[in-house]
PDB file of N, CA and C in Angstrom:
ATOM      1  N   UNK A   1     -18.798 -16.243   5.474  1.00  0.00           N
ATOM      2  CA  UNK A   1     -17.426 -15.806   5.643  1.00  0.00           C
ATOM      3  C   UNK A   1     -17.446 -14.355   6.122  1.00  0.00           C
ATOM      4  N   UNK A   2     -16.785 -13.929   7.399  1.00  0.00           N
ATOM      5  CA  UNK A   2     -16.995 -12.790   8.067  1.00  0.00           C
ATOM      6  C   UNK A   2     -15.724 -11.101   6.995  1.00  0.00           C
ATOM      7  N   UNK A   3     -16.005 -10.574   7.059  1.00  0.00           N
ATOM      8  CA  UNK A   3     -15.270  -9.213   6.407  1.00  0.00           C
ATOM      9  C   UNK A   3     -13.865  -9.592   6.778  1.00  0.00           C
ATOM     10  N   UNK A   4     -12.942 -10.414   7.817  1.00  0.00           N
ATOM     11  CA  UNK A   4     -11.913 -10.208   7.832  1.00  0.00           C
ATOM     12  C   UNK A   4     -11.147 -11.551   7.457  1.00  0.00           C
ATOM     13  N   UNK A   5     -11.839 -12.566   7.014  1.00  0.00           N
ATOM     14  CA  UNK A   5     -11.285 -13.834   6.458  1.00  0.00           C
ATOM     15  C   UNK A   5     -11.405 -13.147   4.751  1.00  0.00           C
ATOM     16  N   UNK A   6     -12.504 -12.608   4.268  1.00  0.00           N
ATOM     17  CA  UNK A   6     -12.916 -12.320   3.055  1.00  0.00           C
ATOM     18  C   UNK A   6     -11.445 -11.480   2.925  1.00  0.00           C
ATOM     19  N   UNK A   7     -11.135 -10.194   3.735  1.00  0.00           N
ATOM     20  CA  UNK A   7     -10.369  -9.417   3.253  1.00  0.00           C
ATOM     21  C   UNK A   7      -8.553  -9.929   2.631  1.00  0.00           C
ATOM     22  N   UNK A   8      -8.696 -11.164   3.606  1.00  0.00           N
ATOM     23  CA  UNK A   8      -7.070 -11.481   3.630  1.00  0.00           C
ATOM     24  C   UNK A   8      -7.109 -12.717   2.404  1.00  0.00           C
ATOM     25  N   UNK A   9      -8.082 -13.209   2.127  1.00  0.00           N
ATOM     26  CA  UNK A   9      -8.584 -14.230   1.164  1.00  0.00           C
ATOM     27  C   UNK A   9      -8.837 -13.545  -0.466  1.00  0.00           C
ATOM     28  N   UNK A  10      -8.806 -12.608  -0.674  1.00  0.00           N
ATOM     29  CA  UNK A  10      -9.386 -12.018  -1.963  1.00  0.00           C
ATOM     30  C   UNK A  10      -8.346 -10.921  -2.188  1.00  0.00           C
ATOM     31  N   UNK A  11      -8.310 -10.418  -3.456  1.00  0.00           N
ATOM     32  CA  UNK A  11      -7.494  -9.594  -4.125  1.00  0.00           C
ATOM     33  C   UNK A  11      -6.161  -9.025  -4.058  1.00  0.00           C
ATOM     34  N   UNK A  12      -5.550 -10.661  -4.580  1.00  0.00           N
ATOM     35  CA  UNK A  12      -4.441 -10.836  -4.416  1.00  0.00           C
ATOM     36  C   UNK A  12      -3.939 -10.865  -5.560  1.00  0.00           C
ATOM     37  N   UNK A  13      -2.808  -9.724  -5.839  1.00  0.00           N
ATOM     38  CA  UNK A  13      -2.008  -9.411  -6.881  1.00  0.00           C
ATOM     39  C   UNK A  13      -0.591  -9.482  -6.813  1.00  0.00           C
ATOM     40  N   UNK A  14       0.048  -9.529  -7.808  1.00  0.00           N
ATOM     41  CA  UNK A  14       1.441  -9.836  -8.175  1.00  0.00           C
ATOM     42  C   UNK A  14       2.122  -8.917  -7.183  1.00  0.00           C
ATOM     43  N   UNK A  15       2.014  -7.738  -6.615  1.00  0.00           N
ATOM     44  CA  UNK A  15       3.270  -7.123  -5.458  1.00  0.00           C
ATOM     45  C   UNK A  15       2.795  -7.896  -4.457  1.00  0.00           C
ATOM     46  N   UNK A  16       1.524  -8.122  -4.262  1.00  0.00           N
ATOM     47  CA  UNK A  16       1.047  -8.721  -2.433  1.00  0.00           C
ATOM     48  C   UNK A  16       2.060 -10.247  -2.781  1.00  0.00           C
ATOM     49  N   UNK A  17       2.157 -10.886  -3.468  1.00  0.00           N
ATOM     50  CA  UNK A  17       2.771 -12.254  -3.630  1.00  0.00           C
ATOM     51  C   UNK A  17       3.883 -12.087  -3.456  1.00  0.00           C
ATOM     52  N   UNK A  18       4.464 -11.074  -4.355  1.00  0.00           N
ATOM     53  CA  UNK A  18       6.084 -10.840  -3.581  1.00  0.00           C
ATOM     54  C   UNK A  18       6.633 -10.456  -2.602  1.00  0.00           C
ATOM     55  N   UNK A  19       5.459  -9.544  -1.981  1.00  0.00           N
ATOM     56  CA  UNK A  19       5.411  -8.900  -0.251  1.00  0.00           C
ATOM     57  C   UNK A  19       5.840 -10.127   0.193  1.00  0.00           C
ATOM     58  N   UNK A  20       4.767 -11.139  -0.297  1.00  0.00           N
ATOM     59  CA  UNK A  20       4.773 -12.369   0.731  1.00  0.00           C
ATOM     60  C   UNK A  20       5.940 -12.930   0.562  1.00  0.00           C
ATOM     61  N   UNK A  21       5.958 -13.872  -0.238  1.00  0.00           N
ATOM     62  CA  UNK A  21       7.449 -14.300  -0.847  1.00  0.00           C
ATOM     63  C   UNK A  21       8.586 -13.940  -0.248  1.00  0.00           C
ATOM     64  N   UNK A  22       9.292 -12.048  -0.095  1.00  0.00           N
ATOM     65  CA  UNK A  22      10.194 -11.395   0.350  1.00  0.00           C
ATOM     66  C   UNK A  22       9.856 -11.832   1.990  1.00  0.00           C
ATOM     67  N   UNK A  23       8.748 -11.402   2.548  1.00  0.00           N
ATOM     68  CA  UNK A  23       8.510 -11.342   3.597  1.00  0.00           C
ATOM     69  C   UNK A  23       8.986 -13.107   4.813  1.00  0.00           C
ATOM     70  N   UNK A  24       8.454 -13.583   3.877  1.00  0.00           N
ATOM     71  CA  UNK A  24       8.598 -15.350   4.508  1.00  0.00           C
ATOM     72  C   UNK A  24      10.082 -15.610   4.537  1.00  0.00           C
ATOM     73  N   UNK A  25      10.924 -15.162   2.994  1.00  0.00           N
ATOM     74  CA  UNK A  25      12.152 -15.705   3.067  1.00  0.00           C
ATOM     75  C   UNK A  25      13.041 -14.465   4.002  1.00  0.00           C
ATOM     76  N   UNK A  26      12.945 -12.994   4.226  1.00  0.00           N
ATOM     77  CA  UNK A  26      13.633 -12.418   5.361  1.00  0.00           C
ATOM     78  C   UNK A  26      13.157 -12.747   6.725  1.00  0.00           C
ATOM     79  N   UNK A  27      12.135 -13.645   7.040  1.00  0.00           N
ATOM     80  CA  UNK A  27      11.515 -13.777   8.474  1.00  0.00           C
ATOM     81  C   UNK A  27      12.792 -14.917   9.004  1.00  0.00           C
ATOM     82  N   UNK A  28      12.910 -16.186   7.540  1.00  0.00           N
ATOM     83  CA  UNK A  28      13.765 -17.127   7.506  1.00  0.00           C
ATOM     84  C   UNK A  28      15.217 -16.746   7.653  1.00  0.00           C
ATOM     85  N   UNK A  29      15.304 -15.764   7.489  1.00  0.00           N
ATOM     86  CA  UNK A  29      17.262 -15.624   7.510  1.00  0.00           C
ATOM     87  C   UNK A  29      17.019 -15.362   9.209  1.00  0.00           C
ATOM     88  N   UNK A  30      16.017 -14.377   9.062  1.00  0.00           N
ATOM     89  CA  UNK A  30      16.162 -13.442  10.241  1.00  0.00           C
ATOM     90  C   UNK A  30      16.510 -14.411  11.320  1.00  0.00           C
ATOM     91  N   UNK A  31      15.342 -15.855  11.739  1.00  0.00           N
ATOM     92  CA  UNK A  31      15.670 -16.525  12.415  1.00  0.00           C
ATOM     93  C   UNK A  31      16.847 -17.156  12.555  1.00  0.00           C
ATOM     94  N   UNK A  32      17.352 -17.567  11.349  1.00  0.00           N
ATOM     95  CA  UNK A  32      18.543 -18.517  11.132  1.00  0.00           C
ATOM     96  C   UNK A  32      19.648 -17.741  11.890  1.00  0.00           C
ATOM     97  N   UNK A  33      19.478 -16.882  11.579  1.00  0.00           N
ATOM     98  CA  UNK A  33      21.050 -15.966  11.810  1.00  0.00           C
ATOM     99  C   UNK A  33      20.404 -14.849  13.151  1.00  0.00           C
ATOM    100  N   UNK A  34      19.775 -14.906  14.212  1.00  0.00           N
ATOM    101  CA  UNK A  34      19.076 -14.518  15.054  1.00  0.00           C
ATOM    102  C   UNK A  34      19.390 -12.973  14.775  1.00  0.00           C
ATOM    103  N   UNK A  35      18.478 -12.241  14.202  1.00  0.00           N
ATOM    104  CA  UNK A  35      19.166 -11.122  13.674  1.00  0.00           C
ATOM    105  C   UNK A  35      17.966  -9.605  13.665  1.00  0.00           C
ATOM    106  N   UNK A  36      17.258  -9.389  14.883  1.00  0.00           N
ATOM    107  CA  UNK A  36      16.036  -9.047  15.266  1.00  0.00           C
ATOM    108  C   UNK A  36      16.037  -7.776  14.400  1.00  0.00           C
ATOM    109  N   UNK A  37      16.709  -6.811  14.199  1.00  0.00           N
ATOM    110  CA  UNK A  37      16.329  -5.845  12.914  1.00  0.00           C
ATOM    111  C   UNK A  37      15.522  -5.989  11.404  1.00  0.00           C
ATOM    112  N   UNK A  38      16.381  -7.339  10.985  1.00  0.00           N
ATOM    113  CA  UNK A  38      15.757  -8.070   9.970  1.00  0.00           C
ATOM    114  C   UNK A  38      14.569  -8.651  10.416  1.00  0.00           C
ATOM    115  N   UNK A  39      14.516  -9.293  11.054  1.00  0.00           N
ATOM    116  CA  UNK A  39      12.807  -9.362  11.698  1.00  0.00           C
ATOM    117  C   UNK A  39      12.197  -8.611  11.622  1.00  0.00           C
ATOM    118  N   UNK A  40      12.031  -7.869  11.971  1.00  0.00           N
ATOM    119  CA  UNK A  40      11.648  -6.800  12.149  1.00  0.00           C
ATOM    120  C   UNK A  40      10.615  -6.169  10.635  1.00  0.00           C
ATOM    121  N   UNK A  41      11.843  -6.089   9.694  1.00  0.00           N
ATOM    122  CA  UNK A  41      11.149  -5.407   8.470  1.00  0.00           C
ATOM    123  C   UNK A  41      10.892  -6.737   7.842  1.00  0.00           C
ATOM    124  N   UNK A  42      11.086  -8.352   7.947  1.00  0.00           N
ATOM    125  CA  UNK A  42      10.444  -9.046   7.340  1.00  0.00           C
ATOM    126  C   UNK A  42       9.200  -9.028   8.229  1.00  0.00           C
ATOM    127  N   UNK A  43       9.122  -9.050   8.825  1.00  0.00           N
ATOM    128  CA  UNK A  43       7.724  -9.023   9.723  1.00  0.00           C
ATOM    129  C   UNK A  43       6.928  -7.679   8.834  1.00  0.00           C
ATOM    130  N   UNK A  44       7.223  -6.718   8.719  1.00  0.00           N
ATOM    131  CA  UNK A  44       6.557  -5.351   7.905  1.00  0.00           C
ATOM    132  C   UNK A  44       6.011  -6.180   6.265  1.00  0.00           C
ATOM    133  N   UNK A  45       6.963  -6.736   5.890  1.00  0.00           N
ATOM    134  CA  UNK A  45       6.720  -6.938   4.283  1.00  0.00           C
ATOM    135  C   UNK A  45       5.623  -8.420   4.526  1.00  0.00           C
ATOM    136  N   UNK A  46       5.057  -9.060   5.448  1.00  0.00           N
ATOM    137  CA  UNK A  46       4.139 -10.087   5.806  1.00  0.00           C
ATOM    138  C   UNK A  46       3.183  -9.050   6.242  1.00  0.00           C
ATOM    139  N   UNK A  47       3.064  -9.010   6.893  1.00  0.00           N
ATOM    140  CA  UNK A  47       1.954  -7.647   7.403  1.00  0.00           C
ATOM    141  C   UNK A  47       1.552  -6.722   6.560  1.00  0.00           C
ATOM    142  N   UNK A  48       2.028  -6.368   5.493  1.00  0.00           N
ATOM    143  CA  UNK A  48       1.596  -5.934   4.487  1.00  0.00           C
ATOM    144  C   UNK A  48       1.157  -6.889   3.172  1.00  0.00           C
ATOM    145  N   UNK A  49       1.245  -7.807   3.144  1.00  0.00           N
ATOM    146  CA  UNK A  49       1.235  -8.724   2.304  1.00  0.00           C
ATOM    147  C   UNK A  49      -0.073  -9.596   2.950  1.00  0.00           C
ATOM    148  N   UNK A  50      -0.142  -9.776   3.844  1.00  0.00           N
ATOM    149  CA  UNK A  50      -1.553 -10.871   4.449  1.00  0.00           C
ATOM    150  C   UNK A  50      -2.503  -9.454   4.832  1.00  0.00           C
ATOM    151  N   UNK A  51      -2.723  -8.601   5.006  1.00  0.00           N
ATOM    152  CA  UNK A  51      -3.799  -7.575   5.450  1.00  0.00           C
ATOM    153  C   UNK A  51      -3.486  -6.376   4.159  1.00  0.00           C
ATOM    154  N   UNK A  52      -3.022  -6.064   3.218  1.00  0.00           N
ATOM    155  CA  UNK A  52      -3.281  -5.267   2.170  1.00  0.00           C
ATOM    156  C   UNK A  52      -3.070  -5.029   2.220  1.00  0.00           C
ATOM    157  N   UNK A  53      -2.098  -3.968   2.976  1.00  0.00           N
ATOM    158  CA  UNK A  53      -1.845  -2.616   2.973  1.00  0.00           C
ATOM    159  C   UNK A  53      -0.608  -2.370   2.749  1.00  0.00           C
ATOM    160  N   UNK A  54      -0.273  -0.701   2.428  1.00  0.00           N
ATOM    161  CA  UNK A  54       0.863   0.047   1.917  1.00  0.00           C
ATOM    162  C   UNK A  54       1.768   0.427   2.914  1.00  0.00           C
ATOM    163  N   UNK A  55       3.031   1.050   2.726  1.00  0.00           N
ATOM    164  CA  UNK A  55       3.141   1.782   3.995  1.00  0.00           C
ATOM    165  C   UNK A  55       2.547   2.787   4.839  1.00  0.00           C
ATOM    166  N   UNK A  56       1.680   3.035   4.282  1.00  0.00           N
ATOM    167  CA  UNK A  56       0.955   4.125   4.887  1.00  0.00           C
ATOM    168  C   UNK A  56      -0.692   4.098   5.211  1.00  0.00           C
ATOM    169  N   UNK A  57      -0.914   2.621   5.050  1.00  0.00           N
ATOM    170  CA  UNK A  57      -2.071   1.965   5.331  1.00  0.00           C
ATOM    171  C   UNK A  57      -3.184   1.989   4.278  1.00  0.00           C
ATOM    172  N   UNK A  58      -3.928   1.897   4.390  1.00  0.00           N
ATOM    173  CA  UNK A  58      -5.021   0.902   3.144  1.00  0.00           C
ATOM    174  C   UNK A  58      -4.817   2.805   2.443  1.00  0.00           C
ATOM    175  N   UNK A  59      -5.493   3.961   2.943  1.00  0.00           N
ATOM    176  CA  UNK A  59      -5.729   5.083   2.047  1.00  0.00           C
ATOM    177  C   UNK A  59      -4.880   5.894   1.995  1.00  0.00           C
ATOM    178  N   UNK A  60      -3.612   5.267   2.206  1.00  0.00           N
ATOM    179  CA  UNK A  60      -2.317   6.509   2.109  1.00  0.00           C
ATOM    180  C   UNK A  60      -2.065   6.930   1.314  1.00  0.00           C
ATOM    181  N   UNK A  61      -2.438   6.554   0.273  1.00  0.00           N
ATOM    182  CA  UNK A  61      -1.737   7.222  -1.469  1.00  0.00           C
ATOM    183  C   UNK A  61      -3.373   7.864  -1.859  1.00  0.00           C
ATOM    184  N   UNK A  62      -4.035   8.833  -1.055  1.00  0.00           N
ATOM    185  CA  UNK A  62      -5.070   8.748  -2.079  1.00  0.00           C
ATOM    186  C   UNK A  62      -4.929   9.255  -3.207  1.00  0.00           C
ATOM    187  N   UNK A  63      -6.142   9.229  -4.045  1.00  0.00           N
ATOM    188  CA  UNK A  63      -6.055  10.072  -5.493  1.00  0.00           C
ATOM    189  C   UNK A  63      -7.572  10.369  -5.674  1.00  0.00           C
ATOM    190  N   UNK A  64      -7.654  11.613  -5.618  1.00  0.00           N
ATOM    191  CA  UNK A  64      -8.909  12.047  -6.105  1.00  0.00           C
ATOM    192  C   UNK A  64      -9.382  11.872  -7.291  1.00  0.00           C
ATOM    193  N   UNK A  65     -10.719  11.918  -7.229  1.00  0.00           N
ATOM    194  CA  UNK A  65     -11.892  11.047  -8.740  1.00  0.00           C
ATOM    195  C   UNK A  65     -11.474  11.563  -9.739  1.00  0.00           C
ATOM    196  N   UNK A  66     -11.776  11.484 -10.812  1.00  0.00           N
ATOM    197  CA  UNK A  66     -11.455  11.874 -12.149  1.00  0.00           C
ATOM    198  C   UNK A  66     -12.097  12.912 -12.211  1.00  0.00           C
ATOM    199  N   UNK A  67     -13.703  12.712 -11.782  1.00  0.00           N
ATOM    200  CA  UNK A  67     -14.466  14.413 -12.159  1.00  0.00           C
ATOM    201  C   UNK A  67     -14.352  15.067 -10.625  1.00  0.00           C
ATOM    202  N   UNK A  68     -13.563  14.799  -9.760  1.00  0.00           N
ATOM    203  CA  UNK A  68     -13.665  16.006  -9.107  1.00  0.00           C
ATOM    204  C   UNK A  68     -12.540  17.027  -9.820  1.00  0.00           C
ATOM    205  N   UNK A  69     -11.427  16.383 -10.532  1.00  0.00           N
ATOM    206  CA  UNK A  69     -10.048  17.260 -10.525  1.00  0.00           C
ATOM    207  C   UNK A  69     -10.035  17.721 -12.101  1.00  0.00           C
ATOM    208  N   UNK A  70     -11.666  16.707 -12.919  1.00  0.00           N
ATOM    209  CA  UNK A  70     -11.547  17.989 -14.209  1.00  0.00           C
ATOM    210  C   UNK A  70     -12.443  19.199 -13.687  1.00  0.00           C
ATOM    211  N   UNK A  71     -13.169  19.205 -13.022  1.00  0.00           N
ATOM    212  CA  UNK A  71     -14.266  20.255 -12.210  1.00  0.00           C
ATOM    213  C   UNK A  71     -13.046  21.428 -12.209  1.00  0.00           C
ATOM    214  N   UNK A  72     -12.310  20.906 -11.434  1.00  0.00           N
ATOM    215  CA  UNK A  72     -11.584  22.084 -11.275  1.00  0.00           C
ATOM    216  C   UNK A  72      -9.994  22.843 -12.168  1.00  0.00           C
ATOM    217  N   UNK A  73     -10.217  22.066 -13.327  1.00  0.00           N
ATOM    218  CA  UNK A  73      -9.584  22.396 -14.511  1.00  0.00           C
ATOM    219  C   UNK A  73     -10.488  23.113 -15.681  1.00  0.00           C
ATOM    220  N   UNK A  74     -11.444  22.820 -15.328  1.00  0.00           N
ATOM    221  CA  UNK A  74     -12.727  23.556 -16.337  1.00  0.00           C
ATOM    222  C   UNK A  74     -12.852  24.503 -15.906  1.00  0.00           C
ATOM    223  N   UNK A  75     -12.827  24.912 -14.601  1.00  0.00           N
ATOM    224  CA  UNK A  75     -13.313  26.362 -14.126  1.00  0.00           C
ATOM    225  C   UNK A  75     -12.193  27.564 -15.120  1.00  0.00           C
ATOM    226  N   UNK A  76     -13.738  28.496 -14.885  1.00  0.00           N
ATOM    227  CA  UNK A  76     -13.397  29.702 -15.877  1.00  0.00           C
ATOM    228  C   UNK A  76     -11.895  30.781 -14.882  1.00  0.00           C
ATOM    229  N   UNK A  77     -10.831  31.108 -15.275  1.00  0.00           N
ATOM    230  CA  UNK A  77      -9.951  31.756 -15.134  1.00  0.00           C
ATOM    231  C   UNK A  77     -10.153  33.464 -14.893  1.00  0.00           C
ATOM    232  N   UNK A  78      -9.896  33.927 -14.345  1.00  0.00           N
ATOM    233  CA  UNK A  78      -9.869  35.790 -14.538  1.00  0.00           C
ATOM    234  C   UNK A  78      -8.695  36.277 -14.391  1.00  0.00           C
ATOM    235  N   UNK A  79      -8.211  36.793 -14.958  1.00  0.00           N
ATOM    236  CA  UNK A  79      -6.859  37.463 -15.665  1.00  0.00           C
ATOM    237  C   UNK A  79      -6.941  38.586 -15.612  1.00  0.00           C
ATOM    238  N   UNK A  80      -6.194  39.322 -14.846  1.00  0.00           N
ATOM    239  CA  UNK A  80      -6.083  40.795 -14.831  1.00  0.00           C
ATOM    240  C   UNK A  80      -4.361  41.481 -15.519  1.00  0.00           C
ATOM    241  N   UNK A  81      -4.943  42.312 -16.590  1.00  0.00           N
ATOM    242  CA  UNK A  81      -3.906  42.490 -17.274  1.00  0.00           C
ATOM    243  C   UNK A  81      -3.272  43.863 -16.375  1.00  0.00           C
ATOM    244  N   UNK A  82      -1.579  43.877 -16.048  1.00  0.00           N
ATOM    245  CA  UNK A  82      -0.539  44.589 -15.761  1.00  0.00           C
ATOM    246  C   UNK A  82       0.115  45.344 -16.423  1.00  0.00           C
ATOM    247  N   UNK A  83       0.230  46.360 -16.739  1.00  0.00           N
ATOM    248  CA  UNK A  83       1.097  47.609 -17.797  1.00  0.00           C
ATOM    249  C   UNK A  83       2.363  48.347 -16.851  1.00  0.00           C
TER     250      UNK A  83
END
């Protein structure tokens, strides 16, 4: 199984299902009622829902590691006192 059947096949969680879900039933109005705006963003909420991603694509929200951001809460402080 090649990296891009694997990707759309595996780790599928409760928002990707509703992506989908939302996505299938606005694709359905959209057609019914020929209504290409709504297409449009049901087409977005499928496309995000069959390929993973956020709005802002697979690393848009990053969040840095746990020990890079205590590293830099541990560091020692210098304080210069004002009179």
């Amino acid at each position: 199984m090649n990296s891009f059947t694997q990707s759309i096949s595996s780790n599928w969680h409760p928002l990707r299902v509703v992506y989908l879900i939302l996505g299938l039933m606005m694709m359905a109005q959209a057609l019914q009622s020929r209504d290409i705006p709504f297409a449009l963003i049901g087409g977005l909420f499928l496309y995000q829902s069959i390929f993973n991603t956020g709005c802002c694509g697979m690393s848009g929200a990053f969040r840095a590691n746990d020990k890079e951001s205590n590293q830099k809460t541990l560091q020692d402080t210098e304080y210069t006192e004002i009179k």
